[in-house]
N, C-alpha and C. Protein backbone atom coordinates (compact mmCIF):
# COMPACT_ATOMS: atom_id res chain seq x y z
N UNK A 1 24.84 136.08 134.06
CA UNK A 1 25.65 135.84 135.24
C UNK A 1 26.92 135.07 134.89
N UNK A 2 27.20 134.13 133.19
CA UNK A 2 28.00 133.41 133.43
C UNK A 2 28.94 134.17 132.43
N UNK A 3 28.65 135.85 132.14
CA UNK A 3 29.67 135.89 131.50
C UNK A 3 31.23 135.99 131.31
N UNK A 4 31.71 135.66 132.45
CA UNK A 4 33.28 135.60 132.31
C UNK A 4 33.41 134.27 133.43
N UNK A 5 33.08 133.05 132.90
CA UNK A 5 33.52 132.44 133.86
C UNK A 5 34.71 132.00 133.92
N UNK A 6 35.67 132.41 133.07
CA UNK A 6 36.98 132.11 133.16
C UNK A 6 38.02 133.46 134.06
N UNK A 7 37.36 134.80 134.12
CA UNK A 7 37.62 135.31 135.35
C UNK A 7 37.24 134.96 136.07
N UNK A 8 36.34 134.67 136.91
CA UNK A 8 35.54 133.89 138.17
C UNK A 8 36.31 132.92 138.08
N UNK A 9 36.77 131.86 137.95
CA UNK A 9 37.31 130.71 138.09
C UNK A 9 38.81 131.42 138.24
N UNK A 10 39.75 131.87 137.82
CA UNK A 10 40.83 132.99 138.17
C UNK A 10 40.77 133.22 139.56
N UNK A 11 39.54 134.57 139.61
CA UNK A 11 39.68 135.00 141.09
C UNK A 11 39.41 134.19 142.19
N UNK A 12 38.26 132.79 141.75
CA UNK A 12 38.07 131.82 142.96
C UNK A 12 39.25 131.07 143.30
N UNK A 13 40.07 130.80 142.30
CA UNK A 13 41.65 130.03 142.88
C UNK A 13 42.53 131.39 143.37
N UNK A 14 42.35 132.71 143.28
CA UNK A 14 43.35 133.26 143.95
C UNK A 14 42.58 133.51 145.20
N UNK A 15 41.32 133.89 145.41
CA UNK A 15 40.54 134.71 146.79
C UNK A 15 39.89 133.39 147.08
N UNK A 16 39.25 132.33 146.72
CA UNK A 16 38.31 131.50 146.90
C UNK A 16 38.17 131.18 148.73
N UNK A 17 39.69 131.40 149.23
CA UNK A 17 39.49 131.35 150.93
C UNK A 17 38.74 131.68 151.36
N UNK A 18 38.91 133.18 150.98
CA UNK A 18 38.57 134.58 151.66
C UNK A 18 36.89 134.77 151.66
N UNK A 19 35.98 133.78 150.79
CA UNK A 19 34.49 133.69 151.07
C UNK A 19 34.05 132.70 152.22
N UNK A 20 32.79 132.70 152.32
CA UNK A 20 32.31 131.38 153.49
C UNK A 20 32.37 130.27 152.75
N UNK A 21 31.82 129.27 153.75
CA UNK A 21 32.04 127.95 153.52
C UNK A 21 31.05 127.60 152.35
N UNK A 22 29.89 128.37 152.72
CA UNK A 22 28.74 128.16 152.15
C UNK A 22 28.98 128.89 150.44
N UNK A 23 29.51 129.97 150.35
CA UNK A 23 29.42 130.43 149.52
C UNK A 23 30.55 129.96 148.14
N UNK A 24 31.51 129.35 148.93
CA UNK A 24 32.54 128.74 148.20
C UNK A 24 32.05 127.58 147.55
N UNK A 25 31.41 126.83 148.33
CA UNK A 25 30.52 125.89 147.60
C UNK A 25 29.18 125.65 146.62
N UNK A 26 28.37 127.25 146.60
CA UNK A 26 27.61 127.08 145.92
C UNK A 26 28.42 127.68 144.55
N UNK A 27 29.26 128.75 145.07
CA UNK A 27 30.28 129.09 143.62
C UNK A 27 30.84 127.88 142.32
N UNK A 28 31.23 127.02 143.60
CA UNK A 28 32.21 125.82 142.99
C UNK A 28 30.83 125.23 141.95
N UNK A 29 29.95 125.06 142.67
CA UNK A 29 28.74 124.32 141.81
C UNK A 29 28.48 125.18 140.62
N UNK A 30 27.87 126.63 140.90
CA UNK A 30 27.70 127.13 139.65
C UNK A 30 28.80 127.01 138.75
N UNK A 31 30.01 127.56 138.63
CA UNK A 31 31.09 128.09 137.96
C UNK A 31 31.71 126.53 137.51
N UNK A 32 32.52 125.70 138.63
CA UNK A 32 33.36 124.59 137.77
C UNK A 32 32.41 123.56 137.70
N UNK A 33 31.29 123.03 138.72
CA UNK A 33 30.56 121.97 138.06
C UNK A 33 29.64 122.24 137.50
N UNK A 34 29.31 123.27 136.80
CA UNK A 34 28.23 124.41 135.78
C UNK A 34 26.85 123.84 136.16
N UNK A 35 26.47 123.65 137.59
CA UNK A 35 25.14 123.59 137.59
C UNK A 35 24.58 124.72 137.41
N UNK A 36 22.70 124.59 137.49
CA UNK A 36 22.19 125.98 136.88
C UNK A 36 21.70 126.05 138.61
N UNK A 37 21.28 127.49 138.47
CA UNK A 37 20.38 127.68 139.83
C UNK A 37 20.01 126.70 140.41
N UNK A 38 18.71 126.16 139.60
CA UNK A 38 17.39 125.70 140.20
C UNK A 38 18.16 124.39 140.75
N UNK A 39 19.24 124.02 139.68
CA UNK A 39 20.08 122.37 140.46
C UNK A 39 20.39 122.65 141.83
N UNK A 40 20.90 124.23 141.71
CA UNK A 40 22.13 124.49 142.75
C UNK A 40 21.38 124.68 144.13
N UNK A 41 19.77 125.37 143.44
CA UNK A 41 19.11 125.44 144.85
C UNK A 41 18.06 124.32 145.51
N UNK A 42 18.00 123.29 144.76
CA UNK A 42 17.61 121.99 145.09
C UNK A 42 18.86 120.90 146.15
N UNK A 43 20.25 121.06 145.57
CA UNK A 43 21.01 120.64 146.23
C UNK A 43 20.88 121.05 147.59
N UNK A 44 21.24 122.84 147.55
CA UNK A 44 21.45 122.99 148.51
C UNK A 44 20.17 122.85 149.77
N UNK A 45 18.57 122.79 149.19
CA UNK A 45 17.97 123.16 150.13
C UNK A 45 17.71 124.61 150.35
N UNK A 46 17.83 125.47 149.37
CA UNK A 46 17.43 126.76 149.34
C UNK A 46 16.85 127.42 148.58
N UNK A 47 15.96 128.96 148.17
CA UNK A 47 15.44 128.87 146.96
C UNK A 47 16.40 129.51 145.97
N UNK A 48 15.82 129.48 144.52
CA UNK A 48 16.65 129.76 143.41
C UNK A 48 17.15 131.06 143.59
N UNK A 49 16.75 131.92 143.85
CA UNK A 49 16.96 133.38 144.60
C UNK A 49 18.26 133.78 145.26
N UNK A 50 18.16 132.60 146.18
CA UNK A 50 18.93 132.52 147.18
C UNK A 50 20.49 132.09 147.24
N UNK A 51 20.39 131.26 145.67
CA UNK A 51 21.49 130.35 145.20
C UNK A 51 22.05 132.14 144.52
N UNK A 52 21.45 132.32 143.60
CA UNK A 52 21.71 133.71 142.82
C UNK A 52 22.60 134.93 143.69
N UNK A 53 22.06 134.95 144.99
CA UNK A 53 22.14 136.12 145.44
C UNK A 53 24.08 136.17 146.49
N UNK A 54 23.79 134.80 147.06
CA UNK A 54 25.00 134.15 147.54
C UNK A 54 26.13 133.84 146.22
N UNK A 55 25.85 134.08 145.02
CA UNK A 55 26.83 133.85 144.22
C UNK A 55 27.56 134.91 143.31
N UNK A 56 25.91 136.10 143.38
CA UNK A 56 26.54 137.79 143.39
C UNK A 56 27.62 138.14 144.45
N UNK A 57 26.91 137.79 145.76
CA UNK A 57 28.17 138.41 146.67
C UNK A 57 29.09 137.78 146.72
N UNK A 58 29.65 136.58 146.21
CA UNK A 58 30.82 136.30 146.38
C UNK A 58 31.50 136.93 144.97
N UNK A 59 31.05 136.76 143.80
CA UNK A 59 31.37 137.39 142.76
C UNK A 59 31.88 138.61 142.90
N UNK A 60 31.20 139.89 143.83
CA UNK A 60 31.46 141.06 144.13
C UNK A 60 32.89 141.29 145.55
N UNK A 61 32.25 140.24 146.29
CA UNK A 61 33.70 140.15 147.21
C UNK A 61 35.07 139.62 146.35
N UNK A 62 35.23 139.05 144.98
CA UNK A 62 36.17 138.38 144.50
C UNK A 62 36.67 139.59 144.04
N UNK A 63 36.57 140.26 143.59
CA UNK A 63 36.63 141.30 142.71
C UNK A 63 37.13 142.16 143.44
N UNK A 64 36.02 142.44 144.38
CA UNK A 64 36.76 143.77 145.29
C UNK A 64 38.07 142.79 145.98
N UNK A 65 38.36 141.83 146.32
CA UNK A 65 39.77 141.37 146.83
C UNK A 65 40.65 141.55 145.43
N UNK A 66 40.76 141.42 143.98
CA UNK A 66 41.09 141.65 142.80
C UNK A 66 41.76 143.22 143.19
N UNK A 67 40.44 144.29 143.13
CA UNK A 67 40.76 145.27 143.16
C UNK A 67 41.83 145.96 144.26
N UNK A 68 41.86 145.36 145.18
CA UNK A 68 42.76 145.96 146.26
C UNK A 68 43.64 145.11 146.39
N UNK A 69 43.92 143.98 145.61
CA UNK A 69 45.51 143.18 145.73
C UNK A 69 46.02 143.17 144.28
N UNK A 70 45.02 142.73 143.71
CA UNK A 70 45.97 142.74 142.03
C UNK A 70 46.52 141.39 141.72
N UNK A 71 46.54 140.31 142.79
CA UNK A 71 47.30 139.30 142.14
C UNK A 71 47.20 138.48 140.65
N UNK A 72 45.43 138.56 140.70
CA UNK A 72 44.87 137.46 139.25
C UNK A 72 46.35 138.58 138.06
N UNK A 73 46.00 140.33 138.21
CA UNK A 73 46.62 140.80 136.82
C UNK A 73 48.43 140.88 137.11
N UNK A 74 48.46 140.59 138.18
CA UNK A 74 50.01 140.31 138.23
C UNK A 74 50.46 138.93 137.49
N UNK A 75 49.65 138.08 138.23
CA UNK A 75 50.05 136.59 137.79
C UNK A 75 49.90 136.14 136.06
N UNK A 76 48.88 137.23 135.51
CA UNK A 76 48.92 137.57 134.20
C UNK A 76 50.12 138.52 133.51
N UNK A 77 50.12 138.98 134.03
CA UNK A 77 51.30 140.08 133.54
C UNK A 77 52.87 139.56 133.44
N UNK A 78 52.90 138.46 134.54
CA UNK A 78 54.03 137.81 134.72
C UNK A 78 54.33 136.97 133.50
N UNK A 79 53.12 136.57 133.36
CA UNK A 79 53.01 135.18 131.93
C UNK A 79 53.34 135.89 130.96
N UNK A 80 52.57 136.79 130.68
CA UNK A 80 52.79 137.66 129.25
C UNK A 80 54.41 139.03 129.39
N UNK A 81 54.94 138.83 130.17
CA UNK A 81 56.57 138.85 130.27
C UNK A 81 57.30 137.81 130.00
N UNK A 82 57.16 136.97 130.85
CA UNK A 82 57.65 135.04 130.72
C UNK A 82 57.78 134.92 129.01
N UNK A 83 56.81 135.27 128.32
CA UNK A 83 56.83 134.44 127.35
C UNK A 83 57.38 135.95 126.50
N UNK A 84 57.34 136.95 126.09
CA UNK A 84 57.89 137.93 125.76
C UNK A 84 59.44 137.84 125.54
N UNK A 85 60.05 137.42 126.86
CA UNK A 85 61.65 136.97 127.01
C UNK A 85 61.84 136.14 126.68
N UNK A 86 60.91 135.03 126.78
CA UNK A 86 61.64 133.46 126.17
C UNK A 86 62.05 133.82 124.76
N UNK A 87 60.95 134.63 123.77
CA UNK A 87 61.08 134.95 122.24
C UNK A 87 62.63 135.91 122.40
N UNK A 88 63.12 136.96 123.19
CA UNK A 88 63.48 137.72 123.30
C UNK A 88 64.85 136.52 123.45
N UNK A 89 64.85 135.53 124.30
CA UNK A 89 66.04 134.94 124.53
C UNK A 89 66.47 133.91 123.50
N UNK A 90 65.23 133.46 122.72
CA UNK A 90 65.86 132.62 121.45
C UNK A 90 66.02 133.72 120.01
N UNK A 91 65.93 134.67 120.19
CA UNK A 91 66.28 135.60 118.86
C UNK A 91 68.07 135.86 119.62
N UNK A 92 68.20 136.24 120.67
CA UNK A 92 70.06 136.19 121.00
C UNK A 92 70.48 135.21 120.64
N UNK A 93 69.80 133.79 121.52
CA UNK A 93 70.49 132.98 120.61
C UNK A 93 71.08 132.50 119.42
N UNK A 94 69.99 132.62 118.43
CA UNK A 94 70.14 133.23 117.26
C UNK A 94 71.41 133.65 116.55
N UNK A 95 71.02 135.17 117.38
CA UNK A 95 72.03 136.08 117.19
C UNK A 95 73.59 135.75 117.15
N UNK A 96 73.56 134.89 118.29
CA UNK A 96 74.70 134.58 118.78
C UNK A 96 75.05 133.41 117.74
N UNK A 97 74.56 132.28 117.47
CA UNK A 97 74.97 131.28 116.46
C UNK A 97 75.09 132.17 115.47
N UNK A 98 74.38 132.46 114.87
CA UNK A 98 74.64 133.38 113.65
C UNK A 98 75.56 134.49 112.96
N UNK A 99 76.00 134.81 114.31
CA UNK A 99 76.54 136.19 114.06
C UNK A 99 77.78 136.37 114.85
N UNK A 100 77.67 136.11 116.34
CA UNK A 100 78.82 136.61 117.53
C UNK A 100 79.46 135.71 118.13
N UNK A 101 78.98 134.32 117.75
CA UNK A 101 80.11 132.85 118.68
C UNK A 101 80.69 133.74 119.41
N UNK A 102 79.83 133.76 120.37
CA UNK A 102 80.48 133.82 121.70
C UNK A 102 79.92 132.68 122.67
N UNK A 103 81.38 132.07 123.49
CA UNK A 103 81.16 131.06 124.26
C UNK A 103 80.54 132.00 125.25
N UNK A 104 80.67 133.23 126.16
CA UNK A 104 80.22 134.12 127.18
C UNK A 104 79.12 133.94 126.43
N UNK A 105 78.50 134.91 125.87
CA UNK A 105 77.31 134.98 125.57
C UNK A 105 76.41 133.65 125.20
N UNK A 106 76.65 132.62 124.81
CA UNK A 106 76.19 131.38 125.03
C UNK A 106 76.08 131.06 126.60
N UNK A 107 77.08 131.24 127.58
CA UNK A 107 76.47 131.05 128.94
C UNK A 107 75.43 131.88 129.74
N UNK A 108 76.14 133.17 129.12
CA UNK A 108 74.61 134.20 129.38
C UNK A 108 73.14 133.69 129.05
N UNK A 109 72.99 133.10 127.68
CA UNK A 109 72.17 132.86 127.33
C UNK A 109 71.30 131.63 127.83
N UNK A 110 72.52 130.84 128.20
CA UNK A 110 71.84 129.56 129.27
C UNK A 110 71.25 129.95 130.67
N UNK A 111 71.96 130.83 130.79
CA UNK A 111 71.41 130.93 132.37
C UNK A 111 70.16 132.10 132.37
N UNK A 112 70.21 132.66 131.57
CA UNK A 112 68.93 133.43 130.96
C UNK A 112 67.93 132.17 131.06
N UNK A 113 68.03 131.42 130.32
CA UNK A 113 67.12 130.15 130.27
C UNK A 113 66.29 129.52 130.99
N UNK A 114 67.62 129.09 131.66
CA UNK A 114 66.95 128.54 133.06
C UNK A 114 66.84 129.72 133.97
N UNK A 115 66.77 130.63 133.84
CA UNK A 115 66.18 131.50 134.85
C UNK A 115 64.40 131.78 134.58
N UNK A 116 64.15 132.15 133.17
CA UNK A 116 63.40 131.91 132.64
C UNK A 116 62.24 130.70 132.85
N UNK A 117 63.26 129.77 132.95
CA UNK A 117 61.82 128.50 133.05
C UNK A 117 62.09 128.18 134.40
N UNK A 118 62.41 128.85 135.79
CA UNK A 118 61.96 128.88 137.28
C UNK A 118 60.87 129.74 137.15
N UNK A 119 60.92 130.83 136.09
CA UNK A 119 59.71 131.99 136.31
C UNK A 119 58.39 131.29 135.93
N UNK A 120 58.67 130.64 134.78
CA UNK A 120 57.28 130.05 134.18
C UNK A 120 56.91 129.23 134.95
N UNK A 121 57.81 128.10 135.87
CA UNK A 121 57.43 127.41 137.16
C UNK A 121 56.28 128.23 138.43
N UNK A 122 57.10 128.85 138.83
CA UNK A 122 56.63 129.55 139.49
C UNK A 122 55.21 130.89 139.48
N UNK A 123 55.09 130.96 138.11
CA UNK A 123 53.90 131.87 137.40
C UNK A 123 52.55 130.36 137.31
């Protein structure tokens, strides 16, 4: 059950609303405070079963919200662009010391920059 808990922890900060009260909380227990069942169903007052079964369906509701919005692989996809261009914007630079002194292209390149690190802000 715990094999990707670093997707599960992903989709619970993007969908984590979108489950019950109840279920958000026995999630939070299994997944970020890594209790096991039998803790989770002693806390709660329910049986081990029960902890299990409430933590499939939210698992399966996370996913299917995954599948029909996409944000967790957007918000990934964004990063692994983000950082693609940053390399992409210090090889111009580069370029530019090295090769083209250009004052333009040195401002290009700044504002590339900081455009750049609002994205990584914002990702």
């Amino acid at each position: 059950m715990k094999g990707k808990p670093l997707e599960m922890s992903l989709l619970f900060d993007f969908y984590g609303e979108t489950l019950t009260e109840k279920q958000r909380e026995l999630f939070d227990l299994y997944y970020n405070e890594d209790l096991s069942l039998s803790e989770i169903a002693e806390h709660a007052g329910i049986t081990r079963q029960g902890v299990r079964d409430s933590i499939k369906r939210a698992e399966h509701a996370l996913r299917e919200m995954e599948e029909k919005l996409g944000l967790v692989a957007r918000y990934g996809g964004t990063g692994r662009c983000a950082e693609e261009l940053g390399h992409e914007v210090e090889r111009l630079r580069q370029l530019n010391a090295d090769t083209l002194h250009s004052s333009e292209a040195g401002e290009i390149i700044s504002r590339m920059a900081l455009l750049l690190d609002q994205l990584r802000q914002e990702a």
